[in-house]
N, C-alpha and C. Protein backbone atom coordinates (compact mmCIF):
# COMPACT_ATOMS: atom_id res chain seq x y z
N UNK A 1 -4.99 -15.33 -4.20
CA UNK A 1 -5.00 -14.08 -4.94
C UNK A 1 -4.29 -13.00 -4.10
N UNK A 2 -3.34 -12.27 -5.03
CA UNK A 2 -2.81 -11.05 -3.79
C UNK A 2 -3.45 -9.86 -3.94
N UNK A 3 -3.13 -9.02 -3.34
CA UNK A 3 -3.69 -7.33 -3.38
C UNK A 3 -3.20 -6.61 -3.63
N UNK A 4 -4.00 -5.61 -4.47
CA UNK A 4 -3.31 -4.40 -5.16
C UNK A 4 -4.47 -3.21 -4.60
N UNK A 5 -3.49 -2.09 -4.67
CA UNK A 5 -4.28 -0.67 -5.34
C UNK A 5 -4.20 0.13 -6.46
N UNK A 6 -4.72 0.35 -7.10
CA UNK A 6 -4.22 1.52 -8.53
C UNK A 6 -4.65 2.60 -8.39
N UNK A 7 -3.90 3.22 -8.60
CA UNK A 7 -4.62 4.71 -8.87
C UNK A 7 -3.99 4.98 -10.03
N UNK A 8 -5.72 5.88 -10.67
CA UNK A 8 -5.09 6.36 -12.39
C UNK A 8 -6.19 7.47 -11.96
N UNK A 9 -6.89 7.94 -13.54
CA UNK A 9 -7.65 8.73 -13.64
C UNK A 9 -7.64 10.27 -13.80
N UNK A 10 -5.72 10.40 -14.18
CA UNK A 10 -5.43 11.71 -14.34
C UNK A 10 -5.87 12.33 -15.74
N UNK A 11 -5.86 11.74 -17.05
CA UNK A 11 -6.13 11.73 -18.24
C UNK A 11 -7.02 13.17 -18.64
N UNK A 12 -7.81 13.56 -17.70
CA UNK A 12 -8.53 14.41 -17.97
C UNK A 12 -8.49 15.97 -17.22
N UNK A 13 -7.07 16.21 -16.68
CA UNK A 13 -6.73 16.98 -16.03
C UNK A 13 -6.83 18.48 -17.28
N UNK A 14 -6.70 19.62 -16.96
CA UNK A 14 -7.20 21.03 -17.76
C UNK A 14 -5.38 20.72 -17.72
N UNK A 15 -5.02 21.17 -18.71
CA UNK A 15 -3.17 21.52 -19.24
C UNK A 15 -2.71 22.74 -19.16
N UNK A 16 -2.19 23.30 -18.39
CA UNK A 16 -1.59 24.39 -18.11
C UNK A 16 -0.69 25.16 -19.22
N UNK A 17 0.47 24.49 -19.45
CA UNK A 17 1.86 24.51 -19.69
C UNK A 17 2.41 23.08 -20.28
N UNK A 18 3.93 23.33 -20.86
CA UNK A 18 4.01 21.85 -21.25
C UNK A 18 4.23 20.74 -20.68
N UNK A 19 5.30 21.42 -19.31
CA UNK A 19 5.71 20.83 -18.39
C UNK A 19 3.93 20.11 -17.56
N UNK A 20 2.99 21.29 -17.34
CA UNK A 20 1.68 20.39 -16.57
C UNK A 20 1.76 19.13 -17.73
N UNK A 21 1.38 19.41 -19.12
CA UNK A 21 0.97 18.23 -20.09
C UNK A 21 1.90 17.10 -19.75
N UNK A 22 3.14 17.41 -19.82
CA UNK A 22 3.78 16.45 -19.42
C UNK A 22 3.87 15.10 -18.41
N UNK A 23 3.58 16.11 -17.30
CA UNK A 23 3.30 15.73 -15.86
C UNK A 23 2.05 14.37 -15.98
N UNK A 24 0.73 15.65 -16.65
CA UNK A 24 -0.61 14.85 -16.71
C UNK A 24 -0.16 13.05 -17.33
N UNK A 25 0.43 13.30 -18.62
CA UNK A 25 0.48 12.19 -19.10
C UNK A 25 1.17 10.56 -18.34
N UNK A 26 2.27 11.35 -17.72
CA UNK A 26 2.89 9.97 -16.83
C UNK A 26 2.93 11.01 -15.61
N UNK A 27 1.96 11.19 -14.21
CA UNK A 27 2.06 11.42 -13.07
C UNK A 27 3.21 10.61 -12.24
N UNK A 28 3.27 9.39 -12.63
CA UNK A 28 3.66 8.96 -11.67
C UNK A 28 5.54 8.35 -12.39
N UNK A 29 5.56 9.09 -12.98
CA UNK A 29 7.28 8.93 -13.31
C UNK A 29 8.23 10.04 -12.73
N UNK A 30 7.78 10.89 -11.90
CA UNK A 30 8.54 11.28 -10.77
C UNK A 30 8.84 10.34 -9.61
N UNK A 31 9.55 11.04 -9.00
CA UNK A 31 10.05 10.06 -7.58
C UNK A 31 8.41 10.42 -6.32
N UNK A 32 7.67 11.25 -6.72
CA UNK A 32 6.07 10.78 -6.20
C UNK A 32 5.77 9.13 -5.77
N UNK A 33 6.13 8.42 -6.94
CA UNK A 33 5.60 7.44 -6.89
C UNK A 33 6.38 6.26 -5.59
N UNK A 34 7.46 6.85 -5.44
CA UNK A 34 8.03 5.73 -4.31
C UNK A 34 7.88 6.87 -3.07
N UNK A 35 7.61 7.60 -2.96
CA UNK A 35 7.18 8.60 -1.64
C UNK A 35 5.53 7.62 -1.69
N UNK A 36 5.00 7.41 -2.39
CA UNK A 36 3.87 7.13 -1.37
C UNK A 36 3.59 5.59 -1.73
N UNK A 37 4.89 5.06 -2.19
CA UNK A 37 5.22 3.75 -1.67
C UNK A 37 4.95 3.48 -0.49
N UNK A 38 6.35 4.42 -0.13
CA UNK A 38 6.91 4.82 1.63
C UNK A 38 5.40 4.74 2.56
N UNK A 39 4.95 6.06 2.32
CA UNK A 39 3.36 5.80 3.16
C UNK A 39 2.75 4.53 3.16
N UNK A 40 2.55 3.87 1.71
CA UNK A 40 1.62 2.70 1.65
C UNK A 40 2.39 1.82 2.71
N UNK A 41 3.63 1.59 2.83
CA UNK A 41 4.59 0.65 3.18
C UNK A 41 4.03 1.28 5.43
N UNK A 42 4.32 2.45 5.29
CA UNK A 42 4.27 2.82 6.94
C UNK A 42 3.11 2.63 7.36
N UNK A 43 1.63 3.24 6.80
CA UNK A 43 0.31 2.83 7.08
C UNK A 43 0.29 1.48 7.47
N UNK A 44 1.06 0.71 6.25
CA UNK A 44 0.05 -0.97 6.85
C UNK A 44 1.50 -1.48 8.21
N UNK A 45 2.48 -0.90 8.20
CA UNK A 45 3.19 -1.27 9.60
C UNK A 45 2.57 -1.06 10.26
N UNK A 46 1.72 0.24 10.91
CA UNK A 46 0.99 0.70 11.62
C UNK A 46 -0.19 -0.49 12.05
N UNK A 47 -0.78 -0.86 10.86
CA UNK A 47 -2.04 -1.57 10.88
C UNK A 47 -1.47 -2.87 11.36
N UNK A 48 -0.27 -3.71 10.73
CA UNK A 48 -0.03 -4.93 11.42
C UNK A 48 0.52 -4.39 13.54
N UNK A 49 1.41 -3.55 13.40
CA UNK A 49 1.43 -3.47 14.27
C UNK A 49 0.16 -3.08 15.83
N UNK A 50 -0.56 -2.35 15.24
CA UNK A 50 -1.30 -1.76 16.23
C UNK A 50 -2.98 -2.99 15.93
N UNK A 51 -2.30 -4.17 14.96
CA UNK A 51 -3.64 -5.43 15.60
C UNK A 51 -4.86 -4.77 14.28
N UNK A 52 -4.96 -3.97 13.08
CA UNK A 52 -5.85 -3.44 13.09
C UNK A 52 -6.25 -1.84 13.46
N UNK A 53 -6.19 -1.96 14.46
CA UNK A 53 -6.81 -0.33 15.17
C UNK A 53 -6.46 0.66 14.39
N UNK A 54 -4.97 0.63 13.95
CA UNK A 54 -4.89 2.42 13.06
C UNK A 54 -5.73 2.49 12.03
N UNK A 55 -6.59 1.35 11.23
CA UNK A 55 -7.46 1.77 10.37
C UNK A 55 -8.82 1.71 10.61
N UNK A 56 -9.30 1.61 12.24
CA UNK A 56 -10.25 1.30 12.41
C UNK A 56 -11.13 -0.09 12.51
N UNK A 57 -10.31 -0.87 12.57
CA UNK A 57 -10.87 -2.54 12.18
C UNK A 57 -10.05 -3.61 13.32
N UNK A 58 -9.92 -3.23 14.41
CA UNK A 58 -9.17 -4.77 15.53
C UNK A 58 -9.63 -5.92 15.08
N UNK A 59 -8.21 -6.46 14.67
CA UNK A 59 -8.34 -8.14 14.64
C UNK A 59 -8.93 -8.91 15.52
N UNK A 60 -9.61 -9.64 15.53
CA UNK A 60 -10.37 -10.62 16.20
C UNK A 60 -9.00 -11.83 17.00
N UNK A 61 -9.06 -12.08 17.79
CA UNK A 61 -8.06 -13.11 18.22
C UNK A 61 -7.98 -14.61 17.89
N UNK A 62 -7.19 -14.97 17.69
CA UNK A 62 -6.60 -16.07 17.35
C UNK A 62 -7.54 -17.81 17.92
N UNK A 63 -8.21 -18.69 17.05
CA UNK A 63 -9.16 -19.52 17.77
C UNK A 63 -8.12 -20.34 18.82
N UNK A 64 -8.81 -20.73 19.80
CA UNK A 64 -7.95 -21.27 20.89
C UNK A 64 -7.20 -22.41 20.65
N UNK A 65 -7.57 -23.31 19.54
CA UNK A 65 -6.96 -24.54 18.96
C UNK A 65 -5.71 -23.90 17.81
N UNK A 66 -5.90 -22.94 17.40
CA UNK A 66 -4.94 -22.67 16.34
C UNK A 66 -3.95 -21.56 17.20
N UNK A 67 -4.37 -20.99 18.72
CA UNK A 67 -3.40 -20.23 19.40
C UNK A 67 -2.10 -21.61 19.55
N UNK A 68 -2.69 -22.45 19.92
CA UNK A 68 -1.90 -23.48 20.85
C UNK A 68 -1.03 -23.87 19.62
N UNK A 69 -1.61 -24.40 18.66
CA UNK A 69 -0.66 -24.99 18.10
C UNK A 69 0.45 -23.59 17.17
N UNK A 70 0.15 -22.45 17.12
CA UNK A 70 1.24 -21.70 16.46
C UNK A 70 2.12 -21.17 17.77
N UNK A 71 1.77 -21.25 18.79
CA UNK A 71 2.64 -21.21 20.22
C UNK A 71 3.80 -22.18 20.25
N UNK A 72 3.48 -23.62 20.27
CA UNK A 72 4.04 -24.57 20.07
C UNK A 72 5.14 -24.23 18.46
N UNK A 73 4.96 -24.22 17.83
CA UNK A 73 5.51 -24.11 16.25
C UNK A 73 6.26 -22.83 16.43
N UNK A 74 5.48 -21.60 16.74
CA UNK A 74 6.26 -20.58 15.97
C UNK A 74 5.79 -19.46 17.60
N UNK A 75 6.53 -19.83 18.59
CA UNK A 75 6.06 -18.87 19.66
C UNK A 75 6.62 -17.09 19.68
N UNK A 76 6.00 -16.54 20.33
CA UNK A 76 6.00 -15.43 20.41
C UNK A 76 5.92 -14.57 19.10
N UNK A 77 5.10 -15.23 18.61
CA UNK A 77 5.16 -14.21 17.13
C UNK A 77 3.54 -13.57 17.14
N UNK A 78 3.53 -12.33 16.43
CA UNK A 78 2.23 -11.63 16.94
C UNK A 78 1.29 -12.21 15.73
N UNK A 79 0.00 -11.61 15.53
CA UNK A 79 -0.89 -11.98 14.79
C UNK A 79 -0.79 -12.27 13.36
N UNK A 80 -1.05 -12.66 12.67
CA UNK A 80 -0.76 -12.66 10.96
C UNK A 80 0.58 -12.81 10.37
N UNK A 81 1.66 -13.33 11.69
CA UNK A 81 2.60 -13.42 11.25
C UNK A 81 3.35 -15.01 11.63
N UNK A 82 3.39 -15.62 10.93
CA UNK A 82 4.41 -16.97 10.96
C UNK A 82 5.84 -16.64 10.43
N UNK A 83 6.03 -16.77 9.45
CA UNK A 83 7.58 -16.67 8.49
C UNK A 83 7.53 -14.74 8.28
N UNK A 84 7.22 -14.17 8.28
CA UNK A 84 6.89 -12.88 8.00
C UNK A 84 7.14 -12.18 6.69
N UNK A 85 6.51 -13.40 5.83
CA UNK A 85 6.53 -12.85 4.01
C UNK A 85 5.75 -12.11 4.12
N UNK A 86 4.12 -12.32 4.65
CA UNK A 86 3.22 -10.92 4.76
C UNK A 86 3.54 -9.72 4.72
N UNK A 87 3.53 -9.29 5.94
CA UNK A 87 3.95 -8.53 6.49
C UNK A 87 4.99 -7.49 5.95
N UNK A 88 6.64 -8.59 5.61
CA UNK A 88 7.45 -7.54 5.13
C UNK A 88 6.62 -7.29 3.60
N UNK A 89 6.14 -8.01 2.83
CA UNK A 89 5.63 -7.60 1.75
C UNK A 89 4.84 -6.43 1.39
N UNK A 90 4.08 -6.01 2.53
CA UNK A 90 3.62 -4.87 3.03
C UNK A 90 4.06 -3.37 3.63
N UNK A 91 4.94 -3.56 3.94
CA UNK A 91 6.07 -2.91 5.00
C UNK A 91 7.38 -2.39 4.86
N UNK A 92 8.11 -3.69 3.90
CA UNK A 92 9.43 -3.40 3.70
C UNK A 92 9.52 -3.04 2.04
N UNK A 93 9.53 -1.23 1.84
CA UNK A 93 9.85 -0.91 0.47
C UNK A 93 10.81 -2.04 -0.71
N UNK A 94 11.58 -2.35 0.05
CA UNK A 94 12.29 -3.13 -1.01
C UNK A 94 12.35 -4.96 -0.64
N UNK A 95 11.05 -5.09 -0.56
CA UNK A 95 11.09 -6.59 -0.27
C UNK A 95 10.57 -6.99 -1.62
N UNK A 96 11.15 -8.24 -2.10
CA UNK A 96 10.79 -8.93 -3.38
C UNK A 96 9.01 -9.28 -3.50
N UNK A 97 8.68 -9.62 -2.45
CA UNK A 97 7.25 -9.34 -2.50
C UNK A 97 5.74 -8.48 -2.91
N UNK A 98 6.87 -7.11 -2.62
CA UNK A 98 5.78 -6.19 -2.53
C UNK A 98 5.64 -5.60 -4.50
N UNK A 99 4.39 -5.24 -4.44
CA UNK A 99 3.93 -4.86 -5.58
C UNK A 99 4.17 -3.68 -5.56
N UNK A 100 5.15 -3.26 -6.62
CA UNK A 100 5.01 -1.72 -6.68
C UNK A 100 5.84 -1.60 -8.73
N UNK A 101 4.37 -1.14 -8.93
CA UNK A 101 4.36 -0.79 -10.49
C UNK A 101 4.22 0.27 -10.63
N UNK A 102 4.68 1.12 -11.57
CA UNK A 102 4.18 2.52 -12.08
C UNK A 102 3.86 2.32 -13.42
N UNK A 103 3.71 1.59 -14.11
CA UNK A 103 3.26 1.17 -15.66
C UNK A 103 3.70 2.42 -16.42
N UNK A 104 5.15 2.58 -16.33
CA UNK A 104 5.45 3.79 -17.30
C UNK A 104 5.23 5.10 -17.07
N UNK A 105 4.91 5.12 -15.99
CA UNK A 105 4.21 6.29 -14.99
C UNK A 105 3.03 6.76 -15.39
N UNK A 106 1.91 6.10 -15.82
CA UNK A 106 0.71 6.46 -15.83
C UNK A 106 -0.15 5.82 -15.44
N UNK A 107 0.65 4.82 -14.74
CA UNK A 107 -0.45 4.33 -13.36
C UNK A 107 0.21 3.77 -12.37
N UNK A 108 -0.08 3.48 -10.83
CA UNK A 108 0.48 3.20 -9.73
C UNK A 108 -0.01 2.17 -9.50
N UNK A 109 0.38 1.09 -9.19
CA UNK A 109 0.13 -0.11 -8.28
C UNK A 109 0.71 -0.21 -7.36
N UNK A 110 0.32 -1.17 -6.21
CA UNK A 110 0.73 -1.01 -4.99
C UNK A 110 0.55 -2.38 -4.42
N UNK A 111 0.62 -2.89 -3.83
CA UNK A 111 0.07 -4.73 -2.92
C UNK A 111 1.22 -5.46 -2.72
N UNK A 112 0.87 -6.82 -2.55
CA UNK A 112 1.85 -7.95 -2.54
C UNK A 112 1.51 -8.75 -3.22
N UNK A 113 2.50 -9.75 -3.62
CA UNK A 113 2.21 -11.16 -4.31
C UNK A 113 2.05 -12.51 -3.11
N UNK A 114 2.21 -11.80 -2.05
CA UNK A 114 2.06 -12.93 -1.25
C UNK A 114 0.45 -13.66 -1.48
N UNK A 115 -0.03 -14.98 -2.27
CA UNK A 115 -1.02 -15.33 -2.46
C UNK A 115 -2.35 -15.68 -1.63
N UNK A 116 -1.94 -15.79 -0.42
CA UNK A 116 -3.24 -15.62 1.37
C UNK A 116 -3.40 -14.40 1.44
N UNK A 117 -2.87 -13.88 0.70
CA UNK A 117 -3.25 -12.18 1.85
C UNK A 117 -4.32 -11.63 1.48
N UNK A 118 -4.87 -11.99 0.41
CA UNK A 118 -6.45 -11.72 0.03
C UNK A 118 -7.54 -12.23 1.10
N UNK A 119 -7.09 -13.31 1.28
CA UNK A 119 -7.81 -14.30 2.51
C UNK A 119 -7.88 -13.88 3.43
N UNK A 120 -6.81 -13.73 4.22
CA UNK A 120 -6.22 -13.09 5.29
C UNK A 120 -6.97 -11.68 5.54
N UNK A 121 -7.02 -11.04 4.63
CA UNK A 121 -7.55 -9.20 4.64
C UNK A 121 -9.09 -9.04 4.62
N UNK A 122 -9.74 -9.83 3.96
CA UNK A 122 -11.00 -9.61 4.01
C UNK A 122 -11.37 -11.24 4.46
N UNK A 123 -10.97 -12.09 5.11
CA UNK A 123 -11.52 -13.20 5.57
C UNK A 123 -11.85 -14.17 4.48
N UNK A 124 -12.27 -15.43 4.95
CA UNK A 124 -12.08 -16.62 4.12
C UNK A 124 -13.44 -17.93 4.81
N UNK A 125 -15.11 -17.85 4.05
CA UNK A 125 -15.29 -18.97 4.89
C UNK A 125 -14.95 -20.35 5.04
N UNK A 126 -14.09 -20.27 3.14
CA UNK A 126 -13.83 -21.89 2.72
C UNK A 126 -12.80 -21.61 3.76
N UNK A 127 -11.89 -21.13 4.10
CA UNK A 127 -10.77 -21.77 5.03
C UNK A 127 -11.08 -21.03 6.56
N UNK A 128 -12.33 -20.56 7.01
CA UNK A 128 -12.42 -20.30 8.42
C UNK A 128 -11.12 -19.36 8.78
N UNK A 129 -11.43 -18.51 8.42
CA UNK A 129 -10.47 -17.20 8.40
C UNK A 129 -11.15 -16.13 8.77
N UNK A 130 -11.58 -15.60 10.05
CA UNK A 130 -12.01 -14.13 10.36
C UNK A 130 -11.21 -13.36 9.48
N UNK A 131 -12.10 -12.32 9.25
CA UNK A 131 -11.33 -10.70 8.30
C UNK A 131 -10.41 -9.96 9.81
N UNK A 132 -8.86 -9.93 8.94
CA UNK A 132 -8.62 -9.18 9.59
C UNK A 132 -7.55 -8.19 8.63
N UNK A 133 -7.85 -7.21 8.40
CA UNK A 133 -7.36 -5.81 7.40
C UNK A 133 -6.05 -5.71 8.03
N UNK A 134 -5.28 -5.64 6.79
CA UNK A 134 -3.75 -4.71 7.22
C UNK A 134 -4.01 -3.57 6.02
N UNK A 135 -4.81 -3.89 4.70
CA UNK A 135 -4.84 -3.25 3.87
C UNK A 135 -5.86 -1.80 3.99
N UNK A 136 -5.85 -1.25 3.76
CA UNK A 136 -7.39 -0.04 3.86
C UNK A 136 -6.89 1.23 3.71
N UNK A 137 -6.99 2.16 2.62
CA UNK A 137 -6.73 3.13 1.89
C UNK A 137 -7.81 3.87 3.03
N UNK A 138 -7.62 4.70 4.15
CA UNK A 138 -8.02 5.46 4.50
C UNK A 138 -7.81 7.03 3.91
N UNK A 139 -8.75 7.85 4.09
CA UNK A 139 -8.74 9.56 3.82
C UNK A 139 -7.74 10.17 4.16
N UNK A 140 -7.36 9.77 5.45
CA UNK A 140 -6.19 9.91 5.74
C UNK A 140 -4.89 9.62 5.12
N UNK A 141 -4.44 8.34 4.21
CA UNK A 141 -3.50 8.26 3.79
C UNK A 141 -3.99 8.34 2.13
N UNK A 142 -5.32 8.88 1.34
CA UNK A 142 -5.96 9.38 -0.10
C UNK A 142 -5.02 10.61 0.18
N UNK A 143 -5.38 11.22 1.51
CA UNK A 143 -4.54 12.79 1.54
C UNK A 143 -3.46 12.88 0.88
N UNK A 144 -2.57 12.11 1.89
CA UNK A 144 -0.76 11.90 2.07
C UNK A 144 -0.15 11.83 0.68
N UNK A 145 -1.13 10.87 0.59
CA UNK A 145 -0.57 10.78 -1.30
C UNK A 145 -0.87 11.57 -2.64
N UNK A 146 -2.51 12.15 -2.22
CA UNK A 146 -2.49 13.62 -3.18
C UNK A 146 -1.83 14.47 -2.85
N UNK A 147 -1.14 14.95 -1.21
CA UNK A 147 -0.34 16.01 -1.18
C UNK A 147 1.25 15.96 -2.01
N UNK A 148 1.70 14.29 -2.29
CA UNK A 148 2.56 14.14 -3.05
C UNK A 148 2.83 14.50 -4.08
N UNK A 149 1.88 13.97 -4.57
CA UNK A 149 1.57 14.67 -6.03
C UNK A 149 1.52 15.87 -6.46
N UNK A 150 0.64 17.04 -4.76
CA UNK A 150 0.25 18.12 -5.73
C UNK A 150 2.10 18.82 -5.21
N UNK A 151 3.12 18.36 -4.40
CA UNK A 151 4.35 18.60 -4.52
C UNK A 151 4.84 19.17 -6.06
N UNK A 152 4.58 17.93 -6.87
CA UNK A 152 5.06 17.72 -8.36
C UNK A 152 4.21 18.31 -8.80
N UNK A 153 3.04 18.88 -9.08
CA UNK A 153 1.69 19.53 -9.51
C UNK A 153 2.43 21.35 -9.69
N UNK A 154 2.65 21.37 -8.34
CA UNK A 154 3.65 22.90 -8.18
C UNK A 154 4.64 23.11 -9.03
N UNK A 155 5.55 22.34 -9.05
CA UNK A 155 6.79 22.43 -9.47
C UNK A 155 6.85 22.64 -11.30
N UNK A 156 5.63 21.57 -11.32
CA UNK A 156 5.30 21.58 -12.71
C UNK A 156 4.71 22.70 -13.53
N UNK A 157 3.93 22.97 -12.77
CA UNK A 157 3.01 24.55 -13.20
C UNK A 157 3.81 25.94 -13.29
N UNK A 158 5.19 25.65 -12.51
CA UNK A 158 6.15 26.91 -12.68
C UNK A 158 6.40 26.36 -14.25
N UNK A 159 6.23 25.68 -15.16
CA UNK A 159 7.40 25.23 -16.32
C UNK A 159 8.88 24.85 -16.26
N UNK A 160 8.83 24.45 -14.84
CA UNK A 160 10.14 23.65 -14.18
C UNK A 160 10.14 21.78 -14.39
N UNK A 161 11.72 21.66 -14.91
CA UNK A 161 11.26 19.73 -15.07
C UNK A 161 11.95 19.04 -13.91
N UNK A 162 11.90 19.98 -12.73
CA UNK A 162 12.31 19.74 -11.47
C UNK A 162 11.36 18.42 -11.15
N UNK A 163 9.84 18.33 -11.48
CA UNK A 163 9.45 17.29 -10.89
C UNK A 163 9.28 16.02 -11.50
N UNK A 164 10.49 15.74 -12.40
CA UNK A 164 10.54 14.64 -12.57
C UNK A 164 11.86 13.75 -11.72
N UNK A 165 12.59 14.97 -11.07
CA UNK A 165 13.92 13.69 -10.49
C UNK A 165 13.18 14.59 -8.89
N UNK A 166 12.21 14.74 -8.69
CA UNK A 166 12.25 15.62 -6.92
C UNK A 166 12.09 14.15 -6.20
């Protein structure tokens, strides 16, 4: 199974103007929606890179029988990464992997299709898989991405249709 995030739940926003109505109805058919692609995409670099730690969660290390043999196979490669479909699926905005929907712009998706990474993120006992998170919507990056929005929120409330190409 792969991973997603959605965010919706604008539907019930107070309407300003036509341009707000507008806005309300498809939020995410401005260029908003690949700005916090971008974030989703830099956060989890962060998280593969820094093991975990930038979201609060260090990966557990590698069991000593499965260090040896991905040493042997695939050396010097860091944690969670063999072929690095993960990873870029996570990471690289324009990798065929990564999930990124706007359903017409009234809703955002976000994840990969890579099919382990469910496993992989929150652990696995049928396959003896410690949890180790690249995924995790911290407050910190809920912010990043409402400040995106309220970018287009502004722009909109002047009765400007600036925030549909910003």
């Amino acid at each position: 199974m792969a991973i997603s995030v959605s965010i919706e739940g604008l539907d019930k926003l107070q309407i300003t103007n036509e341009q707000m109505a507008l806005w309300a109805k498809k939020p995410f058919s401005g260029k908003s929606a690949l700005r916090i692609k971008e974030i989703f995409a830099k956060e989890n670099n962060k998280a593969f890179n820094s093991k975990g730690r930038s979201i609060g969660e260090k990966w557990p290390p590698l069991s000593l029988g499965y260090k040896a043999w991905k040493n042997e196979r695939f050396p010097n490669r860091p944690l969670l990464v063999l072929r690095g479909n993960l990873k870029a699926s996570l990471t690289k905005t324009n990798s065929r992997l990564m999930i990124f929907n706007n359903r017409g712009g009234k809703k955002l998706i976000l994840g990969t299709r890579v099919p382990y990474a469910n496993a992989q993120n929150y652990g696995s006992r049928r396959r003896n898989l410690p949890k180790r998170r690249f995924v995790k919507i911290t407050q910190k990056t809920a912010d990043a991405w409402a400040n995106e929005m309220r970018k287009d929120v502004e722009v909109a409330m002047t009765g400007s249709k600036r925030w549909q190409g910003r």
